[in-house]
PDB file of N, CA and C in Angstrom:
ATOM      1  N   UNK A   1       0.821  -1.179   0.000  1.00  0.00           N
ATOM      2  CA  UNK A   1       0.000   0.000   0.000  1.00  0.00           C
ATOM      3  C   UNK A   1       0.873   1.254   0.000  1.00  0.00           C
ATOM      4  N   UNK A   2       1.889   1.470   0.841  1.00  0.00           N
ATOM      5  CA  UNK A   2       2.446   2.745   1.133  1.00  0.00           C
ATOM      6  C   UNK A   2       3.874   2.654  -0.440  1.00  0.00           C
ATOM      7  N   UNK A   3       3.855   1.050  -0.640  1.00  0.00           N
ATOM      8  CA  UNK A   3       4.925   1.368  -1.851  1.00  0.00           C
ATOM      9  C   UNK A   3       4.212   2.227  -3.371  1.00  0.00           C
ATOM     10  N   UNK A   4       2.968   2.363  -3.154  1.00  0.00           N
ATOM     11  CA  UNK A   4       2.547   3.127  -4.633  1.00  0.00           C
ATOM     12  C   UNK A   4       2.540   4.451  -4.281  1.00  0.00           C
ATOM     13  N   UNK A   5       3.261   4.969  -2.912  1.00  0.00           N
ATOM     14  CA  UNK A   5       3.025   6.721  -2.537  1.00  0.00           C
ATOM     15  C   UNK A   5       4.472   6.883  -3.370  1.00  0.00           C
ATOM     16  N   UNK A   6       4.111   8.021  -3.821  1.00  0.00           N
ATOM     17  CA  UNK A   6       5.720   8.985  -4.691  1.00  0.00           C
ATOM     18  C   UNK A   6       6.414   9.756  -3.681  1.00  0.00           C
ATOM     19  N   UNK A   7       7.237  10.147  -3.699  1.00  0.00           N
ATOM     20  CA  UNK A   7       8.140  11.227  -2.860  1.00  0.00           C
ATOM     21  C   UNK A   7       7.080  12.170  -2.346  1.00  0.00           C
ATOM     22  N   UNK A   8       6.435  13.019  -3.136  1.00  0.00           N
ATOM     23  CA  UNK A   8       5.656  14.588  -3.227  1.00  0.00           C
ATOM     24  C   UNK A   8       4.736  13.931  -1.980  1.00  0.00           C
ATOM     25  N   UNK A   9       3.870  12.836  -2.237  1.00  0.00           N
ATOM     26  CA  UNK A   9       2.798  12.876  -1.407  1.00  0.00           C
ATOM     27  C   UNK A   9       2.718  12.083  -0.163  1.00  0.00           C
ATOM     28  N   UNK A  10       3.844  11.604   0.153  1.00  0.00           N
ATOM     29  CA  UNK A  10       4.759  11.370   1.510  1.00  0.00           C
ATOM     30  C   UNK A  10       4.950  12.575   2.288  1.00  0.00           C
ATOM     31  N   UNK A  11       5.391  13.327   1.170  1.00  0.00           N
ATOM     32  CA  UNK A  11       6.116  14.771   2.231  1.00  0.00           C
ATOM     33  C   UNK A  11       4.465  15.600   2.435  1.00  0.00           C
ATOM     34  N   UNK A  12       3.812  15.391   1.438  1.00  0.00           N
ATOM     35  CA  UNK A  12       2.385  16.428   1.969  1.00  0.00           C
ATOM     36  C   UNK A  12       2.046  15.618   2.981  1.00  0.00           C
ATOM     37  N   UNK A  13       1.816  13.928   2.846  1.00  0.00           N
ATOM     38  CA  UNK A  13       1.457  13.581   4.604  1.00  0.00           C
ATOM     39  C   UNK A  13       1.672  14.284   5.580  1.00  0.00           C
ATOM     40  N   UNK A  14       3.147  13.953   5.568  1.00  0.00           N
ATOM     41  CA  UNK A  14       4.037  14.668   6.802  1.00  0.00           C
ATOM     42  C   UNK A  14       3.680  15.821   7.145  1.00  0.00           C
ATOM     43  N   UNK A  15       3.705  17.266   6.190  1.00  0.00           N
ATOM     44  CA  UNK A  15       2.958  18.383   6.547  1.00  0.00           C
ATOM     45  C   UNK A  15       1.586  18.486   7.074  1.00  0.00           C
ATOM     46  N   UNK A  16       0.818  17.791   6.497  1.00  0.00           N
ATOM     47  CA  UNK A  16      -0.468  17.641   6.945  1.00  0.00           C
ATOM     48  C   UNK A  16      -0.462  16.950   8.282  1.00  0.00           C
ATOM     49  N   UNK A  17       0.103  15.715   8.908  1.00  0.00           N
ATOM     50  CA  UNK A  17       0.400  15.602  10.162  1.00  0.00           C
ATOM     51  C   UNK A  17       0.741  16.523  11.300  1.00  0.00           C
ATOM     52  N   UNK A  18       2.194  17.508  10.840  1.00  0.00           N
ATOM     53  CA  UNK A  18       2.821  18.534  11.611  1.00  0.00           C
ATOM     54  C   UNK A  18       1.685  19.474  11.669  1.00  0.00           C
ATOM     55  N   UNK A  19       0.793  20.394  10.607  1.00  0.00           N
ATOM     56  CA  UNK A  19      -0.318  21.156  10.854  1.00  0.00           C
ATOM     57  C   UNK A  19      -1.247  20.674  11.714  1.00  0.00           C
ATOM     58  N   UNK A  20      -1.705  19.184  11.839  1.00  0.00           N
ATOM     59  CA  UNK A  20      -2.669  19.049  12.763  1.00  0.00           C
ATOM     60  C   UNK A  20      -2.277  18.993  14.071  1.00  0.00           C
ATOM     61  N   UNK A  21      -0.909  18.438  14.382  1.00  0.00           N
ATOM     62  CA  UNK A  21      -0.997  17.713  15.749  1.00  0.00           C
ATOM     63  C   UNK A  21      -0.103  19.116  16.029  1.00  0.00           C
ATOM     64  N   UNK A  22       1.118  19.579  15.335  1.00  0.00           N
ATOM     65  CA  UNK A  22       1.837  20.297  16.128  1.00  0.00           C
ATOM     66  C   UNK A  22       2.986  20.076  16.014  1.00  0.00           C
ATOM     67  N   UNK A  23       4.009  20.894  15.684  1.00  0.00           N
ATOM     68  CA  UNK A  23       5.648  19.897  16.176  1.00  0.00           C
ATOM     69  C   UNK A  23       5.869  20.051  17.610  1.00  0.00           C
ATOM     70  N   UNK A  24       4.907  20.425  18.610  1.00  0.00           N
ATOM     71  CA  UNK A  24       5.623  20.381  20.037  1.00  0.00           C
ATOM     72  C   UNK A  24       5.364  19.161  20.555  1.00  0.00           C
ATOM     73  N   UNK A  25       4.195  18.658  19.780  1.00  0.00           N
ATOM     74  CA  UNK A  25       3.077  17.303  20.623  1.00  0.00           C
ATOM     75  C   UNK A  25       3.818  16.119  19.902  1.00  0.00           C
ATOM     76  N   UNK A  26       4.816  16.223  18.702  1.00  0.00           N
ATOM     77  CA  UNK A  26       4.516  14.873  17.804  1.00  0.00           C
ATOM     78  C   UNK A  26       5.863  14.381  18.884  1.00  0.00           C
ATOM     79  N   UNK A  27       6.933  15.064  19.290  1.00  0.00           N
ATOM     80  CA  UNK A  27       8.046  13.914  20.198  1.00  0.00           C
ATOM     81  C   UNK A  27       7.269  13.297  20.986  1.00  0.00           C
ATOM     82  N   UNK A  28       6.364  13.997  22.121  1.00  0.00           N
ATOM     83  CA  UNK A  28       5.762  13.369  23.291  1.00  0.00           C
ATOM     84  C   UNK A  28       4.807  12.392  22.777  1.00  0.00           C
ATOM     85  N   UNK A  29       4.319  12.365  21.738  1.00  0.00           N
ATOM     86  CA  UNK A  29       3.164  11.366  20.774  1.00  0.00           C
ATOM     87  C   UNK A  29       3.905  10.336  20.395  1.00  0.00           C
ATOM     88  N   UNK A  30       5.341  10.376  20.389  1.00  0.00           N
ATOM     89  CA  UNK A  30       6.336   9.144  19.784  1.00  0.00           C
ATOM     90  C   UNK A  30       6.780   8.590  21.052  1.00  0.00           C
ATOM     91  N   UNK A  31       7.080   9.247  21.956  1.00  0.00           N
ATOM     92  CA  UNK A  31       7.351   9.143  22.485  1.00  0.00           C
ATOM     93  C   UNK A  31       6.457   8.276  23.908  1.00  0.00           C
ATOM     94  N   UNK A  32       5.276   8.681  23.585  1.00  0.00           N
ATOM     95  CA  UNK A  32       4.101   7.538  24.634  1.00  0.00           C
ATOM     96  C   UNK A  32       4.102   6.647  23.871  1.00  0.00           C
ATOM     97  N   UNK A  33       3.903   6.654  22.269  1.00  0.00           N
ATOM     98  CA  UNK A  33       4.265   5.180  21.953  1.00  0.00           C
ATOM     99  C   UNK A  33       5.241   4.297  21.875  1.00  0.00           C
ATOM    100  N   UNK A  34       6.291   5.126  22.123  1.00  0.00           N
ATOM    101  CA  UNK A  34       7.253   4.168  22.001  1.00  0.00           C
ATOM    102  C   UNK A  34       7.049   3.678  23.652  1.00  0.00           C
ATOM    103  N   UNK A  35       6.773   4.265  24.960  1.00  0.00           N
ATOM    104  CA  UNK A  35       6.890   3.193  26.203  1.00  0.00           C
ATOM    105  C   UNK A  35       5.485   1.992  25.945  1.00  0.00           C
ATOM    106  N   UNK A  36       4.206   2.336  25.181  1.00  0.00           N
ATOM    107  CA  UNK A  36       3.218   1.532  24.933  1.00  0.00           C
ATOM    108  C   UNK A  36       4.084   0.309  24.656  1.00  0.00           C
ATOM    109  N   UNK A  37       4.417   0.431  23.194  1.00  0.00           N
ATOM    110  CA  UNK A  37       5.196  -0.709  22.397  1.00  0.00           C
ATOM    111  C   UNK A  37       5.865  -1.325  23.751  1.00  0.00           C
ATOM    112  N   UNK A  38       6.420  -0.668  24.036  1.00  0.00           N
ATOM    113  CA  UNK A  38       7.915  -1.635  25.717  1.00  0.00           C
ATOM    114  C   UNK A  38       6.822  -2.124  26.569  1.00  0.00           C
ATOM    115  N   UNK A  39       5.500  -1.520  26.704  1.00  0.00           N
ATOM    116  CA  UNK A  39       4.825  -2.114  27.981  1.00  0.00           C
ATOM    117  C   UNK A  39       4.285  -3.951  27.269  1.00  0.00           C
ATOM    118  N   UNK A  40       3.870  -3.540  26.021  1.00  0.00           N
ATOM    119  CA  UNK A  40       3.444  -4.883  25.177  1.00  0.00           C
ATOM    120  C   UNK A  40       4.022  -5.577  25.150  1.00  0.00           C
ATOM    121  N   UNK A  41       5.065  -5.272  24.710  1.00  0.00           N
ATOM    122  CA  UNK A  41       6.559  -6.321  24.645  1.00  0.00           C
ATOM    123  C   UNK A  41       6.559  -7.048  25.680  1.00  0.00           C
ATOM    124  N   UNK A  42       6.355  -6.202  27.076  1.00  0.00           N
ATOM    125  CA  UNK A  42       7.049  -6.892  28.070  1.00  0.00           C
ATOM    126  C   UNK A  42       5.918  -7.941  28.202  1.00  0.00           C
ATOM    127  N   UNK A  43       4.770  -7.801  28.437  1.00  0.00           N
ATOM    128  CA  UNK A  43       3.960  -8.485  28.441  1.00  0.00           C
ATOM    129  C   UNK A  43       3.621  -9.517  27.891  1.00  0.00           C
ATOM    130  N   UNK A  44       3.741  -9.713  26.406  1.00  0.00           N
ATOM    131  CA  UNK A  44       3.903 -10.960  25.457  1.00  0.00           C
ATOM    132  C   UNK A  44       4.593 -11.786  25.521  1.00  0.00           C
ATOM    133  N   UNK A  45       6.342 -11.047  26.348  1.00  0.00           N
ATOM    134  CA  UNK A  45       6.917 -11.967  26.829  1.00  0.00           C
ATOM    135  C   UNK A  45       6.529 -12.921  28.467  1.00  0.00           C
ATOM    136  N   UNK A  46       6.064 -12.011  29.259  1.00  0.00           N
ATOM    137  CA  UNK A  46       5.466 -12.703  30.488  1.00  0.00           C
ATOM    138  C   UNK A  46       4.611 -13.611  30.260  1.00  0.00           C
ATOM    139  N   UNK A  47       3.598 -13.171  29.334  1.00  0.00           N
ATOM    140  CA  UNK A  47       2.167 -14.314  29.119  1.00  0.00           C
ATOM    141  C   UNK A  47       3.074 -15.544  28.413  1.00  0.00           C
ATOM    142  N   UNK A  48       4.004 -15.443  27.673  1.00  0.00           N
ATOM    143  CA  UNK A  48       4.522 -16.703  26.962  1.00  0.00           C
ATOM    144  C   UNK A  48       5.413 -17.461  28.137  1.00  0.00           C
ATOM    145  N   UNK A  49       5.972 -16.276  28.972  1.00  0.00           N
ATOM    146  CA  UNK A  49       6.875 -17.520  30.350  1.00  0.00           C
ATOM    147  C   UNK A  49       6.225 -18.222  30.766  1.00  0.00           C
ATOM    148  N   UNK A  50       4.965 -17.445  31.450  1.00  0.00           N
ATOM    149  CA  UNK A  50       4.179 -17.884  32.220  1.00  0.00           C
ATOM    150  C   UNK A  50       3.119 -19.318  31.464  1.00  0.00           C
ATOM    151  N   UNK A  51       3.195 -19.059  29.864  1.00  0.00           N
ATOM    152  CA  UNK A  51       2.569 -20.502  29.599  1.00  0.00           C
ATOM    153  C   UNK A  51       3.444 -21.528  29.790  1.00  0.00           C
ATOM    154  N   UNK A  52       4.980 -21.264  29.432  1.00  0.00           N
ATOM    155  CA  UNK A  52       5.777 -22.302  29.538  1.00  0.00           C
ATOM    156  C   UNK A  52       5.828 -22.709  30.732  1.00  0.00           C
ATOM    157  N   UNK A  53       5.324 -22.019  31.417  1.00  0.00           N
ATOM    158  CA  UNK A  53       5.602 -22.102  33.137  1.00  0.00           C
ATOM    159  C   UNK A  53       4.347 -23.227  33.353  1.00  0.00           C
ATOM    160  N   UNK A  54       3.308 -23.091  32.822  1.00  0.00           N
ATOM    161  CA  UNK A  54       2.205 -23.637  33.349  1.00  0.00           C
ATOM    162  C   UNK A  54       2.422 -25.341  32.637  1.00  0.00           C
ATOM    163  N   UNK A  55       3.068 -25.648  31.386  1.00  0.00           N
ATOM    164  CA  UNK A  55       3.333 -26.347  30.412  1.00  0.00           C
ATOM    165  C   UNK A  55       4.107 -27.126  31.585  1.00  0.00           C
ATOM    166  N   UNK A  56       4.992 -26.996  31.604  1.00  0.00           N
ATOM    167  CA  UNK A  56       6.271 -27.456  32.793  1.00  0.00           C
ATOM    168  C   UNK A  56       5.490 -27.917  33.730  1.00  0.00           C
ATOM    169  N   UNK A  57       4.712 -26.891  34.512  1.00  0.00           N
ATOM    170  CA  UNK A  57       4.052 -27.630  35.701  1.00  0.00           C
ATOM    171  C   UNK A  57       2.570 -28.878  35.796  1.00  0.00           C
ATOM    172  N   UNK A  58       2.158 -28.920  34.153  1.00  0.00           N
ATOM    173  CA  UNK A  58       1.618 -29.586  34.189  1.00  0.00           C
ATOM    174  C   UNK A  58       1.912 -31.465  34.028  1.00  0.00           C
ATOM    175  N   UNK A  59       3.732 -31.295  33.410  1.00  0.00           N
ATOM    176  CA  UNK A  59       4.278 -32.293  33.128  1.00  0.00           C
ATOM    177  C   UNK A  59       5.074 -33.052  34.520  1.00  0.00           C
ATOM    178  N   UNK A  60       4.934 -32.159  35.268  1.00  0.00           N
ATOM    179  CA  UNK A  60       5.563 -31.970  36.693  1.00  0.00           C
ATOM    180  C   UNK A  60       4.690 -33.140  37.682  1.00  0.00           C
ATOM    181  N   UNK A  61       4.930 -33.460  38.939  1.00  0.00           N
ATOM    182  CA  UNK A  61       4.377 -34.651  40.092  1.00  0.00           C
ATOM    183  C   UNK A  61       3.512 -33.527  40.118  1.00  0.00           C
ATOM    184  N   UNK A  62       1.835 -34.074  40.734  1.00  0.00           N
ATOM    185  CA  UNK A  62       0.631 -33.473  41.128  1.00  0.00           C
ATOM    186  C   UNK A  62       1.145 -33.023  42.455  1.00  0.00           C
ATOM    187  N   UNK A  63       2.225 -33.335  43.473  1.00  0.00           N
ATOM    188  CA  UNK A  63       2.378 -33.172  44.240  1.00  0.00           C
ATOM    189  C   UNK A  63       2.977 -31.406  44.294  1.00  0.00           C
ATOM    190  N   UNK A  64       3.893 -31.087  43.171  1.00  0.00           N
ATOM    191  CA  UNK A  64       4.530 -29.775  43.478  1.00  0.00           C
ATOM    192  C   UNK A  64       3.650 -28.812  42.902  1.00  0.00           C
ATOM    193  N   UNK A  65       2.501 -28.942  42.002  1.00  0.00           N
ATOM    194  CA  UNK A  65       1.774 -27.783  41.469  1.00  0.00           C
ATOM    195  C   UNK A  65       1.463 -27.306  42.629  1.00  0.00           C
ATOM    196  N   UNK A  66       0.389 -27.592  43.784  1.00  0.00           N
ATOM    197  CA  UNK A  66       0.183 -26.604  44.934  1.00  0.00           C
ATOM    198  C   UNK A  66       1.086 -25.802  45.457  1.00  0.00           C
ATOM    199  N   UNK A  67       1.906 -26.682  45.767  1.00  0.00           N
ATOM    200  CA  UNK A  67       3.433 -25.788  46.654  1.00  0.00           C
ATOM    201  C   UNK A  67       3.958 -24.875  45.470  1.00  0.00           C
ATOM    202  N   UNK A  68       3.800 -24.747  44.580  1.00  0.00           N
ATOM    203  CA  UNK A  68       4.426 -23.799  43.132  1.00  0.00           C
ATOM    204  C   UNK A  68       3.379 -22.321  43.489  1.00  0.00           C
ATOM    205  N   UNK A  69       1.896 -22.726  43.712  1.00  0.00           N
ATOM    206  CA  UNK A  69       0.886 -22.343  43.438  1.00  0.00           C
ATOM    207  C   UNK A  69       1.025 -20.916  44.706  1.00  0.00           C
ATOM    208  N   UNK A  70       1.275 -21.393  45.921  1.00  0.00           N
ATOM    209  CA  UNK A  70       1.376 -20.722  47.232  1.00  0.00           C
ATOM    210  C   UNK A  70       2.514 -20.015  47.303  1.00  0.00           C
ATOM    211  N   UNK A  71       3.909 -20.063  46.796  1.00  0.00           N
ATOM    212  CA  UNK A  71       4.823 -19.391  46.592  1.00  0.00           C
ATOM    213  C   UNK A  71       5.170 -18.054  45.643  1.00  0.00           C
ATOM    214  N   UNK A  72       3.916 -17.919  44.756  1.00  0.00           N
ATOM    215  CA  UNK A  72       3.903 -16.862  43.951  1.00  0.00           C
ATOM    216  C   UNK A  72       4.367 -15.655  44.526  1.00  0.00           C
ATOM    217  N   UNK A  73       4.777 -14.860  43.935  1.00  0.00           N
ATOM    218  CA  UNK A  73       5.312 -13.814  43.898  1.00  0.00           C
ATOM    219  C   UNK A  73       4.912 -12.829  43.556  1.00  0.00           C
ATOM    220  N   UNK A  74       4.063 -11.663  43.718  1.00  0.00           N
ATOM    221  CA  UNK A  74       3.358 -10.349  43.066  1.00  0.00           C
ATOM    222  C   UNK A  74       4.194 -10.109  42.034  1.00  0.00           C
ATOM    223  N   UNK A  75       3.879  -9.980  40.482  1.00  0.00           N
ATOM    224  CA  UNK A  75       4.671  -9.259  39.141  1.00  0.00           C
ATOM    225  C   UNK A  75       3.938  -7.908  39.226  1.00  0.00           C
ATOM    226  N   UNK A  76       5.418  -7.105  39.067  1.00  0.00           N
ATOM    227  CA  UNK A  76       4.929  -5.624  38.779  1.00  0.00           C
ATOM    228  C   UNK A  76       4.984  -5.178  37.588  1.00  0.00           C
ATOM    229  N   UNK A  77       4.520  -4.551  36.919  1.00  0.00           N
ATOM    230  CA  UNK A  77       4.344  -3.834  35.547  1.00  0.00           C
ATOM    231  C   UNK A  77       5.502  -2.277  35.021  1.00  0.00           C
ATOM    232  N   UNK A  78       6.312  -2.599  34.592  1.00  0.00           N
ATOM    233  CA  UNK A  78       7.040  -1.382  34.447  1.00  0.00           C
ATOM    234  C   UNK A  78       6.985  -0.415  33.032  1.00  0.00           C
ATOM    235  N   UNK A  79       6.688   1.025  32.864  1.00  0.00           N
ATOM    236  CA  UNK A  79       6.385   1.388  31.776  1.00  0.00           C
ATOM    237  C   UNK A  79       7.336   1.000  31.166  1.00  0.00           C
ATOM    238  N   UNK A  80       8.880   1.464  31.590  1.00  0.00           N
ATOM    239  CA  UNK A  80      10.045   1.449  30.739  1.00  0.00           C
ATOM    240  C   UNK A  80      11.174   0.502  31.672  1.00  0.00           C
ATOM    241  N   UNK A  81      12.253   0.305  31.093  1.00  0.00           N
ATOM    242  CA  UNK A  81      13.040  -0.504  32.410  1.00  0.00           C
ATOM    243  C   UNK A  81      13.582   0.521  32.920  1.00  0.00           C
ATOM    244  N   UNK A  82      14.211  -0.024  33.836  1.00  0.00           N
ATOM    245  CA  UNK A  82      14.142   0.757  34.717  1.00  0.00           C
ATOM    246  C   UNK A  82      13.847   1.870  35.392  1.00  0.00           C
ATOM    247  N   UNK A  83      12.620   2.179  35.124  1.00  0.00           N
ATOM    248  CA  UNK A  83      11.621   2.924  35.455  1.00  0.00           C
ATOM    249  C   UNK A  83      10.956   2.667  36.861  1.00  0.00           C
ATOM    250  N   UNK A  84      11.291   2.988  37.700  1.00  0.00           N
ATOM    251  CA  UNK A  84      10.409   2.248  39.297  1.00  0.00           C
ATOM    252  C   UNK A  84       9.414   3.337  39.642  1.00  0.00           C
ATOM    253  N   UNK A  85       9.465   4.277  38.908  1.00  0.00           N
ATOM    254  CA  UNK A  85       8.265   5.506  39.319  1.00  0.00           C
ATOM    255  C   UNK A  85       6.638   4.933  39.085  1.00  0.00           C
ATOM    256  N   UNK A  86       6.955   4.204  38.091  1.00  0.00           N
ATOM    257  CA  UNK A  86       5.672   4.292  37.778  1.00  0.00           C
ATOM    258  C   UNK A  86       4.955   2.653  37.632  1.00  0.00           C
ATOM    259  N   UNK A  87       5.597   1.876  38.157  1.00  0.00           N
ATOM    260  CA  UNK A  87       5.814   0.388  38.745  1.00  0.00           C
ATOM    261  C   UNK A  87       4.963   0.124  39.440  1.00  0.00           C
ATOM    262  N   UNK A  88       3.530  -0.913  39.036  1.00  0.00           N
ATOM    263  CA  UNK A  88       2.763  -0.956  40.200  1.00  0.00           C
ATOM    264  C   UNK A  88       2.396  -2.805  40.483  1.00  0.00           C
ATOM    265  N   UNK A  89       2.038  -3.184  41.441  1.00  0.00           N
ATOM    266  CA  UNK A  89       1.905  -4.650  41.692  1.00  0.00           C
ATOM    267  C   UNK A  89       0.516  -4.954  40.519  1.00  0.00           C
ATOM    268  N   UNK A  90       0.483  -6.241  39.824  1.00  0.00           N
ATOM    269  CA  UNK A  90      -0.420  -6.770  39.017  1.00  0.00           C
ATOM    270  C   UNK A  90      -1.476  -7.749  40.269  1.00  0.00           C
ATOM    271  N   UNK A  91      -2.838  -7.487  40.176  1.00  0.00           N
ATOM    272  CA  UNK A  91      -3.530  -8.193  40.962  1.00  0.00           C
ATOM    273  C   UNK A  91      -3.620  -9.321  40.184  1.00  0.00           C
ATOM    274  N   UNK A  92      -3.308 -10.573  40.504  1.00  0.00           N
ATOM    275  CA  UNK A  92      -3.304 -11.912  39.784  1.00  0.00           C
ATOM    276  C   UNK A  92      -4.841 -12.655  40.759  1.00  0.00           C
ATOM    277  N   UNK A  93      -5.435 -13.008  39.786  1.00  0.00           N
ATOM    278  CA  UNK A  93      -6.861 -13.956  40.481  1.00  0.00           C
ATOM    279  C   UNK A  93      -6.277 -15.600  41.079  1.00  0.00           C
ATOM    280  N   UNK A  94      -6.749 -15.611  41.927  1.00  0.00           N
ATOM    281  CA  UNK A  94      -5.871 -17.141  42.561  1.00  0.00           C
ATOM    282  C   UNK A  94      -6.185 -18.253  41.925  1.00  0.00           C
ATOM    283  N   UNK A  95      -5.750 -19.255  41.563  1.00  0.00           N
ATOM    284  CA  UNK A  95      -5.927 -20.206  40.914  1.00  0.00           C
ATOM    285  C   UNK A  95      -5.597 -21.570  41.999  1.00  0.00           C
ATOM    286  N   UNK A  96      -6.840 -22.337  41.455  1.00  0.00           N
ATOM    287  CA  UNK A  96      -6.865 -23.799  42.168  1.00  0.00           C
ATOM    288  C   UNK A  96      -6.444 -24.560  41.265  1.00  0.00           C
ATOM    289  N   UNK A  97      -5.899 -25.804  42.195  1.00  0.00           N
ATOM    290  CA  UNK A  97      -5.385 -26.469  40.990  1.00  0.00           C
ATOM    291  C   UNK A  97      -6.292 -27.650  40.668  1.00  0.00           C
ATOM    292  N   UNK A  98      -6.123 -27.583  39.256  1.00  0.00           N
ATOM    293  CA  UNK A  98      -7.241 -28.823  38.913  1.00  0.00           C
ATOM    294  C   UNK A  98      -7.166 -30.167  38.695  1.00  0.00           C
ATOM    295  N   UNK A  99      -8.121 -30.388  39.483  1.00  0.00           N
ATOM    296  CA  UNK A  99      -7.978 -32.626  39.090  1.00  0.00           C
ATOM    297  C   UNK A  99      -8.055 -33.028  38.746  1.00  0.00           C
TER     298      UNK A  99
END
């Protein structure tokens, strides 16, 4: 789609962007998306540990899933790394284990 735009009407985008939003707003506009993108990231990677995690524990003795289960650990959410300002605990729903 964007390979049939010519030079000319790339650059009128761009102007037409800068007129609407502003050049003061478009860094801070790149700039929230770019920590969005890092918050996703991080996340896609947690939900995929955490399946491997569950994968593992299902191949695991019935005996250690509980004791796995009670040892959890609160995960906190960070916009950016090392970022601790704005770092808050994830409420996780408790899970039983099933028979």
């Amino acid at each position: 789609m964007l390979s049939n735009l010519r030079p000319t009407e790339i650059i009128l985008i761009l102007v037409v962007v800068v007129l609407l939003f502003g050049a003061k707003k478009l860094p801070d506009m790149a700039r929230s998306l770019g920590k969005s993108a890092r918050i996703l990231k991080s996340e896609a990677k947690a939900m995929k540990k955490e399946g491997e995690a569950e994968k593992a524990a299902a191949g695991a003795a019935p005996e250690a899933a509980p004791d796995a289960a009670q040892q959890t650990v609160p995960r906190t959410i960070q916009a950016a790394p090392g970022d601790v300002s704005s770092a808050r605990p994830v409420a996780e729903p408790n899970r039983t284990p099933q028979s």
